[in-house]
C-alpha atoms as a PDB file:
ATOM      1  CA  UNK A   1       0.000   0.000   0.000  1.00  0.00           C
ATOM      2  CA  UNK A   2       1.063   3.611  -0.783  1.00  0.00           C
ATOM      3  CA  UNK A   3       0.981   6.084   1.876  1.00  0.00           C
ATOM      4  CA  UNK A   4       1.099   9.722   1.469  1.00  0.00           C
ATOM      5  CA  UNK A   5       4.946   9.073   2.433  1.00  0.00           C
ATOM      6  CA  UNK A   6       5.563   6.616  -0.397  1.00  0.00           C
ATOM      7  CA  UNK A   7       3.399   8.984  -2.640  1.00  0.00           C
ATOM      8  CA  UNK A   8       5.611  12.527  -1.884  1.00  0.00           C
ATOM      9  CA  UNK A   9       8.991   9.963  -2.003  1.00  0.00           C
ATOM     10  CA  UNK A  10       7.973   8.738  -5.395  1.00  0.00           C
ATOM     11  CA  UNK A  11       7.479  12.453  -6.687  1.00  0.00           C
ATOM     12  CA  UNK A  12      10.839  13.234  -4.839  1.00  0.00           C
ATOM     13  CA  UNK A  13      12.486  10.653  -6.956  1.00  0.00           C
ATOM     14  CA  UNK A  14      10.596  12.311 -10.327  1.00  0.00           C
ATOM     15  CA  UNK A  15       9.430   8.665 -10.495  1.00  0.00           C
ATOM     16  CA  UNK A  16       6.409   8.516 -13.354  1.00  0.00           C
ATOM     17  CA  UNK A  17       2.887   8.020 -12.908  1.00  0.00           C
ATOM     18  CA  UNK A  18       1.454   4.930 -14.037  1.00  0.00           C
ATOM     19  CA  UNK A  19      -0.244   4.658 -17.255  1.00  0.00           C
ATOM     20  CA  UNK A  20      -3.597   2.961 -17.053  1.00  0.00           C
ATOM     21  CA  UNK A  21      -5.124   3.684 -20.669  1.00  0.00           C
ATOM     22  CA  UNK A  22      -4.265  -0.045 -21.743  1.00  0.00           C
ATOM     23  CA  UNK A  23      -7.203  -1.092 -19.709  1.00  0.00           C
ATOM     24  CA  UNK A  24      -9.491   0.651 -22.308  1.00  0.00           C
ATOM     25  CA  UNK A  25      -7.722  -1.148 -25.502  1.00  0.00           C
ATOM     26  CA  UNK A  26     -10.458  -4.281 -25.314  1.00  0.00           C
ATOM     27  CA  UNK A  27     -12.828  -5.651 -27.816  1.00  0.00           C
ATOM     28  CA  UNK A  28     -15.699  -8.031 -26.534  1.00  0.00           C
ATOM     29  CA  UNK A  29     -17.860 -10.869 -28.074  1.00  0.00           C
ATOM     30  CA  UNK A  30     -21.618 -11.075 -28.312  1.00  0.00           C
ATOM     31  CA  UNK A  31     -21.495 -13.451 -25.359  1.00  0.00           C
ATOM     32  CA  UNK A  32     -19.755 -10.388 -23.071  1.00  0.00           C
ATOM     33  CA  UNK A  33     -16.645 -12.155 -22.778  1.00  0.00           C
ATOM     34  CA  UNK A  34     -13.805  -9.361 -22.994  1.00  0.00           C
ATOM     35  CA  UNK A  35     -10.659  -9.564 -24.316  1.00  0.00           C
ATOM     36  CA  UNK A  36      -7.340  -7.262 -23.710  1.00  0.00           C
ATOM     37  CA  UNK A  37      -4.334  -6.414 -25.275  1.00  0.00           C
ATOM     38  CA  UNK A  38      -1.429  -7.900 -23.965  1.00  0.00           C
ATOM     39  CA  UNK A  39       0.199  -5.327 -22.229  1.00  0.00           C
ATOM     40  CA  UNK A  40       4.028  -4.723 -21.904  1.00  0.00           C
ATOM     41  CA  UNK A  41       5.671  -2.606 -19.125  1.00  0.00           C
ATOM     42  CA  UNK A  42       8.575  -1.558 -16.811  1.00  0.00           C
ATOM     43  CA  UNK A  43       9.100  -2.031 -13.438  1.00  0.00           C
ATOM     44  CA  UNK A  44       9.540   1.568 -12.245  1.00  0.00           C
ATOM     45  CA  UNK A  45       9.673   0.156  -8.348  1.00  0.00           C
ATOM     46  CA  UNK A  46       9.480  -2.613  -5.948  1.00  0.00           C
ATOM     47  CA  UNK A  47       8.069  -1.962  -2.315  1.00  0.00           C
ATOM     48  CA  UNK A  48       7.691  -4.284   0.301  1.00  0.00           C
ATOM     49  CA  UNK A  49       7.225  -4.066   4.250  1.00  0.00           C
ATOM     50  CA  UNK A  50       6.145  -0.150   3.626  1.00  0.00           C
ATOM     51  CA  UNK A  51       9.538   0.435   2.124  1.00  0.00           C
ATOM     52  CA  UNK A  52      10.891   0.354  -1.291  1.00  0.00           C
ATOM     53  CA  UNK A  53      13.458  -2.147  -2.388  1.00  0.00           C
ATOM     54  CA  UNK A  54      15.696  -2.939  -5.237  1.00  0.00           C
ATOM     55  CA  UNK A  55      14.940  -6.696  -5.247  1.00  0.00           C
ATOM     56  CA  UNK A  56      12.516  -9.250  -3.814  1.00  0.00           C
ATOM     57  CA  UNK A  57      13.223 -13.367  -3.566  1.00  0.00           C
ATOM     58  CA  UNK A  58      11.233 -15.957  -4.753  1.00  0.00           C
ATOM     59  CA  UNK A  59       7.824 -16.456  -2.310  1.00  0.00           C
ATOM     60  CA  UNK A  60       8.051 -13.279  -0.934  1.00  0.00           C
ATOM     61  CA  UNK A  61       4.894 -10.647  -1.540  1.00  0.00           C
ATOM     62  CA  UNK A  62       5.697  -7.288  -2.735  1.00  0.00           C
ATOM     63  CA  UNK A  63       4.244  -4.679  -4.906  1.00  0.00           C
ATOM     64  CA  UNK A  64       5.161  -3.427  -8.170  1.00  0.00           C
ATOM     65  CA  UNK A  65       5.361   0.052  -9.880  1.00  0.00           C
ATOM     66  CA  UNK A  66       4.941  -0.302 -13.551  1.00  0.00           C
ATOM     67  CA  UNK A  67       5.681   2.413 -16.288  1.00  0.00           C
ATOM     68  CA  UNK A  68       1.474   1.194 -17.608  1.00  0.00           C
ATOM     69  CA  UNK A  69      -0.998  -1.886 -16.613  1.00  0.00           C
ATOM     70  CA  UNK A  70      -4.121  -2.971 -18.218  1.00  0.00           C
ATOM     71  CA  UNK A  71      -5.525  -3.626 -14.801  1.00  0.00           C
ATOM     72  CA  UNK A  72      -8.367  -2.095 -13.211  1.00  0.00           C
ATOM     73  CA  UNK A  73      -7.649  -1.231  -9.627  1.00  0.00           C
ATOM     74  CA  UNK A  74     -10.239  -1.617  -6.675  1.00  0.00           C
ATOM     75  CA  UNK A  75     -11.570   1.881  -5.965  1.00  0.00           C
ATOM     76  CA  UNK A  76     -15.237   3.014  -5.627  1.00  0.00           C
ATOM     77  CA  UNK A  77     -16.460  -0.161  -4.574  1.00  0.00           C
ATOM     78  CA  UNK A  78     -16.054  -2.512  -7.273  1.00  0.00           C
ATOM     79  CA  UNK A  79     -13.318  -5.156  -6.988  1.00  0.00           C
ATOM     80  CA  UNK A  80     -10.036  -5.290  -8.268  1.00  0.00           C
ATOM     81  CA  UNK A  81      -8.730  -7.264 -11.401  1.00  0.00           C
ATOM     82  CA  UNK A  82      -7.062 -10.269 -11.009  1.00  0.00           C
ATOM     83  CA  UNK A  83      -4.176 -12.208 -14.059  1.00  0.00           C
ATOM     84  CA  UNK A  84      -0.851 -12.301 -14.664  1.00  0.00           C
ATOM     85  CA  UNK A  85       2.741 -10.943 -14.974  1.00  0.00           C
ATOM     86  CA  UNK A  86       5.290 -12.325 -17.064  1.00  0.00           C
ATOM     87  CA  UNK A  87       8.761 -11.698 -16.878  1.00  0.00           C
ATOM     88  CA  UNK A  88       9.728 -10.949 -20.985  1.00  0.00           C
ATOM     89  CA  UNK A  89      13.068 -13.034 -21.292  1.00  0.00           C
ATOM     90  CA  UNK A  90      12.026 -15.987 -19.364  1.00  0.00           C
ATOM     91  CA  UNK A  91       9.333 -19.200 -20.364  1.00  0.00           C
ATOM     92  CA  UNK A  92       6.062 -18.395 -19.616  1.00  0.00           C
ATOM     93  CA  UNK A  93       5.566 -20.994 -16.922  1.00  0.00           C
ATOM     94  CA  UNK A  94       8.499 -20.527 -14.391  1.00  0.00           C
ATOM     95  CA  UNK A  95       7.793 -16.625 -14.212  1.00  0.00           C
ATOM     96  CA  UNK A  96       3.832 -16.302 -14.169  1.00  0.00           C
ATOM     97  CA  UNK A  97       2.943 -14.740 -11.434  1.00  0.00           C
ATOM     98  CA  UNK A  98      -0.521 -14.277 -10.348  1.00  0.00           C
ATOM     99  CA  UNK A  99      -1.710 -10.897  -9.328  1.00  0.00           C
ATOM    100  CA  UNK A 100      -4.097 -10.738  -6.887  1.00  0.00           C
ATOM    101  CA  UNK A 101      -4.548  -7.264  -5.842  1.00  0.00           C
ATOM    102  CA  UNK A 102      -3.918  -3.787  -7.723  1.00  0.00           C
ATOM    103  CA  UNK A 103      -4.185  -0.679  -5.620  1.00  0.00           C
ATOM    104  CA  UNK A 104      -4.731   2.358  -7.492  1.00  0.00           C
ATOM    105  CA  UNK A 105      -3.630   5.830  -5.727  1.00  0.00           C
ATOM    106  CA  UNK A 106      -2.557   9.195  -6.654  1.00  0.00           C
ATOM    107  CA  UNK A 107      -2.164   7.794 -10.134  1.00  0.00           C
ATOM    108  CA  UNK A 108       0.830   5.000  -8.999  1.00  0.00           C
ATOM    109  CA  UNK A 109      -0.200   1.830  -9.064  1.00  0.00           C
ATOM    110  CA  UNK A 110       1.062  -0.822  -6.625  1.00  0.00           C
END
């Protein structure tokens, strides 16, 4: 989670806002099934135990700043998207991890 301390230390560091448009790139089928781009990004940040961090190890829960997501984050009562990272360089199966929770504030996502 982001605190107002995170949130001025991130401006301090002139780190950029996330980019959320992707999320609106979709198309759906007559059934109401979406579909998204694939989205590709950059991890701007890594923050765990209310600090941020240059590296996490495997198993441990963190978030992650990206440059832009696709994701909807929870905010004005309706839930928060759930799906997948993939590291680019690596097979698909040994680096999916699943996302379980986006939090959306002051325009960083985490």
């Amino acid at each position: 989670m982001l605190d107002i301390y995170a949130i001025e230390e991130l401006r301090n560091k002139q780190v950029p806002t996330t980019d959320d448009s992707p999320k609106y790139r979709y198309s759906s089928d007559q059934n109401g099934n979406y579909e998204f781009q694939q989205a590709s990004a950059t991890v701007l940040a890594l923050r765990r135990d209310r600090t941020f961090c240059d590296q996490v190890t495997t198993g441990q829960e963190c978030g992650v700043l990206l440059d832009q997501t696709s994701f909807y984050a929870e905010q004005g009562g309706q839930t928060f998207d759930e799906g997948y990272m993939l590291r680019e360089d690596d097979n698909a199966e040994d680096v999916r991890t699943h996302t379980h929770r986006l939090v959306l504030l002051s325009s960083f996502s985490v």
